[in-house]
N, C-alpha and C. Protein backbone atom coordinates (compact mmCIF):
# COMPACT_ATOMS: atom_id res chain seq x y z
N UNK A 1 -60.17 9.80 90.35
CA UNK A 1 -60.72 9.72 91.70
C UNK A 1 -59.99 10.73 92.59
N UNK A 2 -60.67 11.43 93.67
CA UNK A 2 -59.94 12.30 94.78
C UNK A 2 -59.11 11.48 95.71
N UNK A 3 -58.19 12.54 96.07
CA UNK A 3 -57.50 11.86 97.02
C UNK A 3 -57.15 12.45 97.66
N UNK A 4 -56.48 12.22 98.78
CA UNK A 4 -56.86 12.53 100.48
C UNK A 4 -55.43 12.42 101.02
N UNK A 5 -54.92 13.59 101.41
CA UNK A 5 -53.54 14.02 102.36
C UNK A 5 -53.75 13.86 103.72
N UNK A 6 -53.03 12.70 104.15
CA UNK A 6 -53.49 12.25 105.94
C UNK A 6 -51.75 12.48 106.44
N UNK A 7 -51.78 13.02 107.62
CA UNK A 7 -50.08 13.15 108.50
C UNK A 7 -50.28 12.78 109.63
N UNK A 8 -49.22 11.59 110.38
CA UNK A 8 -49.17 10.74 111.35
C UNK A 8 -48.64 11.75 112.21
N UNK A 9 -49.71 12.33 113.05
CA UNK A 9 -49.46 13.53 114.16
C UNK A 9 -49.11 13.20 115.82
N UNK A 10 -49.36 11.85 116.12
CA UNK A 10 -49.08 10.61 117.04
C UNK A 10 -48.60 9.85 116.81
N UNK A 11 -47.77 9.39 117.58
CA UNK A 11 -46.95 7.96 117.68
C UNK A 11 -48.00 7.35 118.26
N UNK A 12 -48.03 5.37 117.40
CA UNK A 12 -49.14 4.54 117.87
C UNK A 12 -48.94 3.34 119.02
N UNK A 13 -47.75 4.16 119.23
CA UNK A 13 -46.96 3.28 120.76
C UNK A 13 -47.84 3.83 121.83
N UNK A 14 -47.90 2.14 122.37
CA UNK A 14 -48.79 2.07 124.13
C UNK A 14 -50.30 1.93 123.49
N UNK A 15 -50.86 2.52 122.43
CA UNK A 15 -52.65 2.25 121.91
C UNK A 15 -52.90 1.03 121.74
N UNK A 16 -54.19 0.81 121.62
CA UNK A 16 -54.80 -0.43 121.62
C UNK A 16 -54.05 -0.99 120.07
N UNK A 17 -54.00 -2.43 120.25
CA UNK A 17 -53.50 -3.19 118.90
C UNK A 17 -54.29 -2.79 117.99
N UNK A 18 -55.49 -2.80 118.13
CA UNK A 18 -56.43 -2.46 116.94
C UNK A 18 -56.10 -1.41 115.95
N UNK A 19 -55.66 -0.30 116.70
CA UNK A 19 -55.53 1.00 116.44
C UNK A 19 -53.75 0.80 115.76
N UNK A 20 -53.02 0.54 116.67
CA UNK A 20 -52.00 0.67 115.84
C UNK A 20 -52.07 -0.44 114.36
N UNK A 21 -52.64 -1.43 114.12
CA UNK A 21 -53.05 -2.21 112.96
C UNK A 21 -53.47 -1.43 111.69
N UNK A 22 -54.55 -0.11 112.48
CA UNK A 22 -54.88 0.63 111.61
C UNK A 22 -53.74 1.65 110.65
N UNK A 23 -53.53 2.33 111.60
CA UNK A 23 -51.95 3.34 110.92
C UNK A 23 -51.33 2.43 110.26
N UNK A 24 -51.14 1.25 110.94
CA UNK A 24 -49.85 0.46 110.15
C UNK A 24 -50.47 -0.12 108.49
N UNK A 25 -52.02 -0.27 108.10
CA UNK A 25 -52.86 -0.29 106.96
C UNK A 25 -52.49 0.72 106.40
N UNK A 26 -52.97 1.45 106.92
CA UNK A 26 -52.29 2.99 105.75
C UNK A 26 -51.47 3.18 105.24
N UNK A 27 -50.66 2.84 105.69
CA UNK A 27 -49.47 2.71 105.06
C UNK A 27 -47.83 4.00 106.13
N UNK A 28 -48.43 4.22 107.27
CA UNK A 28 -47.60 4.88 108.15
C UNK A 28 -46.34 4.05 108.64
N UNK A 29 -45.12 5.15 108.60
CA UNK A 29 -43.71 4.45 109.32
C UNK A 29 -43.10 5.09 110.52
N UNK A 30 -43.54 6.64 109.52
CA UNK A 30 -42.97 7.69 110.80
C UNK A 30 -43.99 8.26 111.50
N UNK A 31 -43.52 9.66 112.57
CA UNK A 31 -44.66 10.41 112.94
C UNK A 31 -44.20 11.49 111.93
N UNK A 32 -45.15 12.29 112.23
CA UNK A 32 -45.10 13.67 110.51
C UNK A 32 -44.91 13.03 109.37
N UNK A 33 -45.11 11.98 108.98
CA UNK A 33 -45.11 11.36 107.67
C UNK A 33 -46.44 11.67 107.10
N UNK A 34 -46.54 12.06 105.83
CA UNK A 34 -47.73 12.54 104.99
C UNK A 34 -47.95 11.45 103.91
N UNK A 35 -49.11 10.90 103.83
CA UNK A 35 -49.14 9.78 102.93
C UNK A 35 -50.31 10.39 101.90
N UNK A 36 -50.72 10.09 100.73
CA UNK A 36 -51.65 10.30 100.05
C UNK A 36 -52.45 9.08 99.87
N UNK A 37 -53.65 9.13 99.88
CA UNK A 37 -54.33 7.74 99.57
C UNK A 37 -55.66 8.40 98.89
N UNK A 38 -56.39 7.09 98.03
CA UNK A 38 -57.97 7.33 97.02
C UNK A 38 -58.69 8.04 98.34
N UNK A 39 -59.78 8.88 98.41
CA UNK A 39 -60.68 9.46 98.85
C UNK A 39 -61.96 8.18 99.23
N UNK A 40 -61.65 7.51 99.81
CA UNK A 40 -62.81 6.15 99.81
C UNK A 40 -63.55 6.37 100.83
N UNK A 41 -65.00 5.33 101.08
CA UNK A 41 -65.76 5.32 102.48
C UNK A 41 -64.47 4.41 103.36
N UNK A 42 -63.43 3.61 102.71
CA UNK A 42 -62.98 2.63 103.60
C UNK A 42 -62.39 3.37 104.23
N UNK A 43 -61.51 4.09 103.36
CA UNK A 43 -59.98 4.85 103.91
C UNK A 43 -60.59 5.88 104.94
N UNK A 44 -61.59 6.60 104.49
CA UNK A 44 -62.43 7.48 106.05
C UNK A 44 -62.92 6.43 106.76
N UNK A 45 -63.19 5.68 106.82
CA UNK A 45 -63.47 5.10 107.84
C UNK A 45 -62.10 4.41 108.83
N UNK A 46 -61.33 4.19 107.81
CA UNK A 46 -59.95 3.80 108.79
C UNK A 46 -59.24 5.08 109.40
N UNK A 47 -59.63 6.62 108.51
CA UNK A 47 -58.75 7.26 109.39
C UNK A 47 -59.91 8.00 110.48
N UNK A 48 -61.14 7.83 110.54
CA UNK A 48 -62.15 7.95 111.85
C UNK A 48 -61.65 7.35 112.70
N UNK A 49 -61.31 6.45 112.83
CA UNK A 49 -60.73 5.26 114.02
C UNK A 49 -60.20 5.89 114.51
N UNK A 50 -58.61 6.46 113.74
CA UNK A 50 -57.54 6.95 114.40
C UNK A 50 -57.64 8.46 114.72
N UNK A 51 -58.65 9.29 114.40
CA UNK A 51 -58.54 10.08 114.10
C UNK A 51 -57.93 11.24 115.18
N UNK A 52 -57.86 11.03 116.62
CA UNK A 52 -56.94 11.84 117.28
C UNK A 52 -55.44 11.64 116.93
N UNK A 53 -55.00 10.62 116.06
CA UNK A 53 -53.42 10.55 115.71
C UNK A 53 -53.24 11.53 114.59
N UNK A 54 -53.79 11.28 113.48
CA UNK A 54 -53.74 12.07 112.32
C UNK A 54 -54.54 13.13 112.08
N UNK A 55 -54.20 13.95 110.72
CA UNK A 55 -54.50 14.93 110.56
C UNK A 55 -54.76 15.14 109.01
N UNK A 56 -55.57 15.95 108.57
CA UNK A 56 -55.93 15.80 107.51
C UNK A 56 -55.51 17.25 106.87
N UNK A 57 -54.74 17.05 105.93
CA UNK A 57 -53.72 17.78 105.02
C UNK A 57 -54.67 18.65 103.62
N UNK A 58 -54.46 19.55 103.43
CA UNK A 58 -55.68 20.61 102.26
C UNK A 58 -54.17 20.42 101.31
């Protein structure tokens, strides 16, 4: 399966709970932290949410 390079480019301090719930799913601790995760509809759809925090890594 593909998989997908996401980097925590925002801190999720002061955002709505929702949103920081999300990063914190992913599996985020730091900011500039690079996580790898499966290429899924879920996982795009969780990082759409956030998507002015992160960044998507080639």
């Amino acid at each position: 399966m593909a998989t997908i390079k996401v980097k925590l480019i925002k801190s999720p301090v002061g955002k709505p709970e929702s949103q920081r719930k999300v990063v914190e799913a992913l599996g985020f601790r730091k900011v500039n932290q690079v996580i790898e995760k499966n290429d899924t509809p879920q996982i795009r759809g969780m990082i759409n949410k956030i998507n002015f925090m992160v960044e998507i890594i080639d």
